[in-house]
C-alpha atoms as a PDB file:
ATOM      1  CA  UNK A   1       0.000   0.000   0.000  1.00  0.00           C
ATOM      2  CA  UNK A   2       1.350   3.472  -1.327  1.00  0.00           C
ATOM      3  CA  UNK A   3       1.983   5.816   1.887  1.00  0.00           C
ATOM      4  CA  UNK A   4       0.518   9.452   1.618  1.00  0.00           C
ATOM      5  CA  UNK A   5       2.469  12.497   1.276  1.00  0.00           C
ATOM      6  CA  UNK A   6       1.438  15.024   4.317  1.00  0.00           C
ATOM      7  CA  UNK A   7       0.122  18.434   2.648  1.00  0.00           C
ATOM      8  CA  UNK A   8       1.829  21.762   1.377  1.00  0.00           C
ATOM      9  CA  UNK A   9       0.522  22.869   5.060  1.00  0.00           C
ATOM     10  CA  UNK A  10       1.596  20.377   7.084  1.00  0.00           C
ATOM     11  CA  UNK A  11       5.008  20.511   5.387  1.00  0.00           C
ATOM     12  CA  UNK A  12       5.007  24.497   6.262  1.00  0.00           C
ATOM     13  CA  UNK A  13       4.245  23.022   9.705  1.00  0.00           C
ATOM     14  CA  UNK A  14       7.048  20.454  10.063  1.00  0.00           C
ATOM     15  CA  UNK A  15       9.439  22.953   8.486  1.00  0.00           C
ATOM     16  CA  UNK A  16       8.898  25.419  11.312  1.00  0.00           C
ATOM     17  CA  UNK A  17       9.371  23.232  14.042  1.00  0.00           C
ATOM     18  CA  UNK A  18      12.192  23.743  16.781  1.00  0.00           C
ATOM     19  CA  UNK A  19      12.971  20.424  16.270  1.00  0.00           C
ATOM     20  CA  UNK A  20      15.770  19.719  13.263  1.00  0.00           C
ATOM     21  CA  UNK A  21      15.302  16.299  12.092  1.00  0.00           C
ATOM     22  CA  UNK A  22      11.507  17.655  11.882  1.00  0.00           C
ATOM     23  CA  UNK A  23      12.415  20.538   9.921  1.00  0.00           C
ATOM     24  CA  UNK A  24      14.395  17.979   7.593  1.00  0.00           C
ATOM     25  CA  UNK A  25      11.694  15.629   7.427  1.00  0.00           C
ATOM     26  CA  UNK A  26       9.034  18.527   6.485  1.00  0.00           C
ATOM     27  CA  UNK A  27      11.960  20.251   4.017  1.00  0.00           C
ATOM     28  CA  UNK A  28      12.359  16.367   2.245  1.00  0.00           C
ATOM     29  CA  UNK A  29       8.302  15.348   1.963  1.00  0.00           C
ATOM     30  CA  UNK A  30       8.129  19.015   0.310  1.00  0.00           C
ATOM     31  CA  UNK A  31      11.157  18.330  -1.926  1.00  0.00           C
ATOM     32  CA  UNK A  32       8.775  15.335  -2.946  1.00  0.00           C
ATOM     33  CA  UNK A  33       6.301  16.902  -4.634  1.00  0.00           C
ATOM     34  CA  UNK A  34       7.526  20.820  -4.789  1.00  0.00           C
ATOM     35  CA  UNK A  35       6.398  21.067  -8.352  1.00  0.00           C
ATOM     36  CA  UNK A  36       2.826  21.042  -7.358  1.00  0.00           C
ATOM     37  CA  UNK A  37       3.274  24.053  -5.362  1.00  0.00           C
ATOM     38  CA  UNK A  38       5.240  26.833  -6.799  1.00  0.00           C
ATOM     39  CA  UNK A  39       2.948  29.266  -6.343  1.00  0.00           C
ATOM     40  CA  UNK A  40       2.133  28.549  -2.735  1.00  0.00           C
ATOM     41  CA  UNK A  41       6.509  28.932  -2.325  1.00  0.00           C
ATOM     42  CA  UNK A  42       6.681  31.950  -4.206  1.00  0.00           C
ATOM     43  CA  UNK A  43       3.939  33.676  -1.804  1.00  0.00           C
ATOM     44  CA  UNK A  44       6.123  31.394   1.134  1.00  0.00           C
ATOM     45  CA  UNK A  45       9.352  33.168   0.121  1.00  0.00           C
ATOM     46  CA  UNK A  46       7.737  36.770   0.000  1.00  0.00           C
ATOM     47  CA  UNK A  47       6.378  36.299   3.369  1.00  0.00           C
ATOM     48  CA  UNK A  48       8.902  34.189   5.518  1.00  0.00           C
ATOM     49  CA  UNK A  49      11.280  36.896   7.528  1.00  0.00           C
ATOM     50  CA  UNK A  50      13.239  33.651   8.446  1.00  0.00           C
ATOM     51  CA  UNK A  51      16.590  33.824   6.008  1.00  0.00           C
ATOM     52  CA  UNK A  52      16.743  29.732   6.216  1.00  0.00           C
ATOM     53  CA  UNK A  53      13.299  29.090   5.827  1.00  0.00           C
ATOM     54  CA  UNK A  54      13.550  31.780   2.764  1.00  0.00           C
ATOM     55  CA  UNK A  55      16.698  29.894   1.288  1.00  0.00           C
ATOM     56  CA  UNK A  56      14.774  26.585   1.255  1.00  0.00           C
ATOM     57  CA  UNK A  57      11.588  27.515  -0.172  1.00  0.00           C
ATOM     58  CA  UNK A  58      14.206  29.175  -3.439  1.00  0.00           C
ATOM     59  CA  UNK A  59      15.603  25.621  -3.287  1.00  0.00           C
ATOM     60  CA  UNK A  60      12.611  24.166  -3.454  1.00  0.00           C
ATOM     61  CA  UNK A  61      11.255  26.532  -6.421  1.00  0.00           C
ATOM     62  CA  UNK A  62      14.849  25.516  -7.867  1.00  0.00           C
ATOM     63  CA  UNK A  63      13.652  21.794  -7.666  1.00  0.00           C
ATOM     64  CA  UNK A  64       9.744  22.174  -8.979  1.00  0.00           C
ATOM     65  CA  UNK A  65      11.897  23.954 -11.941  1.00  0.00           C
ATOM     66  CA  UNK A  66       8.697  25.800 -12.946  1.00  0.00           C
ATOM     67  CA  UNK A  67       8.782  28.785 -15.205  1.00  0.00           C
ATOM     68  CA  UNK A  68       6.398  30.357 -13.033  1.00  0.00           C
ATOM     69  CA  UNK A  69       9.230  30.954 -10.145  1.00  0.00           C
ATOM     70  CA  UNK A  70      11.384  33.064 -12.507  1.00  0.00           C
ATOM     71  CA  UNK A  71      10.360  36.653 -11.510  1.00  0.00           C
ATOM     72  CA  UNK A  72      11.230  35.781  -8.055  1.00  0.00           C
ATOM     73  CA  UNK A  73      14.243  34.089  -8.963  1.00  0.00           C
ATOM     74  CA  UNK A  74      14.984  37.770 -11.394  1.00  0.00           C
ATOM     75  CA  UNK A  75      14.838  39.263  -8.098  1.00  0.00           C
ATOM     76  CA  UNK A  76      16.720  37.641  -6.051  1.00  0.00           C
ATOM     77  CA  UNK A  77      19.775  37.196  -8.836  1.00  0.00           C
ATOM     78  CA  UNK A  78      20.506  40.555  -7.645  1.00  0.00           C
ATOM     79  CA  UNK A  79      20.474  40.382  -3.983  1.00  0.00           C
ATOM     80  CA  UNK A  80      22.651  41.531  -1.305  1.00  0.00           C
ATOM     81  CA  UNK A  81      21.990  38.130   0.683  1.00  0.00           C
ATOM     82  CA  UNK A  82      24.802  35.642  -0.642  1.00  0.00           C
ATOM     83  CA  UNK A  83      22.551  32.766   0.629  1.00  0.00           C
ATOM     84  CA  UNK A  84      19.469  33.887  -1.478  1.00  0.00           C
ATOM     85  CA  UNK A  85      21.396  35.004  -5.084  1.00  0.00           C
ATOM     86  CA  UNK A  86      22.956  31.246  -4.593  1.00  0.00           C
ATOM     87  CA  UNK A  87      19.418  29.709  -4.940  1.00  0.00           C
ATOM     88  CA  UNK A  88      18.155  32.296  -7.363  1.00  0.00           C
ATOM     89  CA  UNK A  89      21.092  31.418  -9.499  1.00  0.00           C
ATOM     90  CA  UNK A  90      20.441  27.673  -9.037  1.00  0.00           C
ATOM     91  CA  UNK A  91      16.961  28.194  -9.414  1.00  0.00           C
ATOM     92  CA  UNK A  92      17.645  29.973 -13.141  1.00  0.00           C
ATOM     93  CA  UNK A  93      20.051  27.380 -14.119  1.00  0.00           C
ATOM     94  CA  UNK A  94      17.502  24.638 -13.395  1.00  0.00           C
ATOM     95  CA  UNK A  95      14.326  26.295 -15.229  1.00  0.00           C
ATOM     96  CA  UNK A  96      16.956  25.924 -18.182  1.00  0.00           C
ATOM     97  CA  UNK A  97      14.673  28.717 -20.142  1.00  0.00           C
ATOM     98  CA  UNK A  98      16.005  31.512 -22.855  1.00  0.00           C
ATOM     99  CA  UNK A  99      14.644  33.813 -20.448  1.00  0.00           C
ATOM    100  CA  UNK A 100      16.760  32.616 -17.252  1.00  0.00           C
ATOM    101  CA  UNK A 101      19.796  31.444 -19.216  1.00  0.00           C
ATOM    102  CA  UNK A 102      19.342  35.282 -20.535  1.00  0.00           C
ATOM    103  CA  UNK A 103      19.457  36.948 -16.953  1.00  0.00           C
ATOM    104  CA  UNK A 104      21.755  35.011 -16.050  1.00  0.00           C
ATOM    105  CA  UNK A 105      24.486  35.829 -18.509  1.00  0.00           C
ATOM    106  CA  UNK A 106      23.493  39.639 -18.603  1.00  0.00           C
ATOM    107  CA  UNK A 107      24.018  39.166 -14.607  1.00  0.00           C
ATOM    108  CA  UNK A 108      27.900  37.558 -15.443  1.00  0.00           C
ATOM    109  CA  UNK A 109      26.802  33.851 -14.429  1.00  0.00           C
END
């Protein structure tokens, strides 16, 4: 019998936990099925104040590889954050579009 995936929420949920091997486990069953929820990340990344949590919803998007994630990946490209132009950068290289391969060598990358 075929074990169900816990929901985009419950993910969220695990993700914010105090404990780490939660967070993992939440951060892992979202890395599952990411692709189904890029919007629900992109609105994730614009909300979440936490620079972690922010860096693995990006690598998440990155994952999902959905076209729709490239604005907020354009955005972040040119960030002062290190962390978050590292997944923006990933994320454009994985979306693998004219548009992101594009920004990304008008950027230098």
């Amino acid at each position: 019998m075929k074990k169900q995936l816990p929901g985009f929420q419950e993910c969220l949920r695990l993700m914010r936990m105090r404990d780490p091997q939660m967070q993992e486990d939440g951060f892992h069953l979202l890395r599952a099925q990411a692709h189904k929820y890029t919007q629900q990340l992109v609105n994730e990344v614009t909300r979440e104040t936490n620079p972690g949590l922010r860096c693995w919803f990006l690598e998440l998007l990155a994952e999902a590889r959905d076209p729709g994630a490239l604005p907020l990946f354009l955005e972040y490209l040119y960030s002062d954050e290190t962390l978050l132009k590292t997944w923006a950068i990933s994320g454009l290289k994985q979306i693998n579009t004219k548009a992101s391969r594009r920004a990304l060598w008008e950027a230098g990358f």
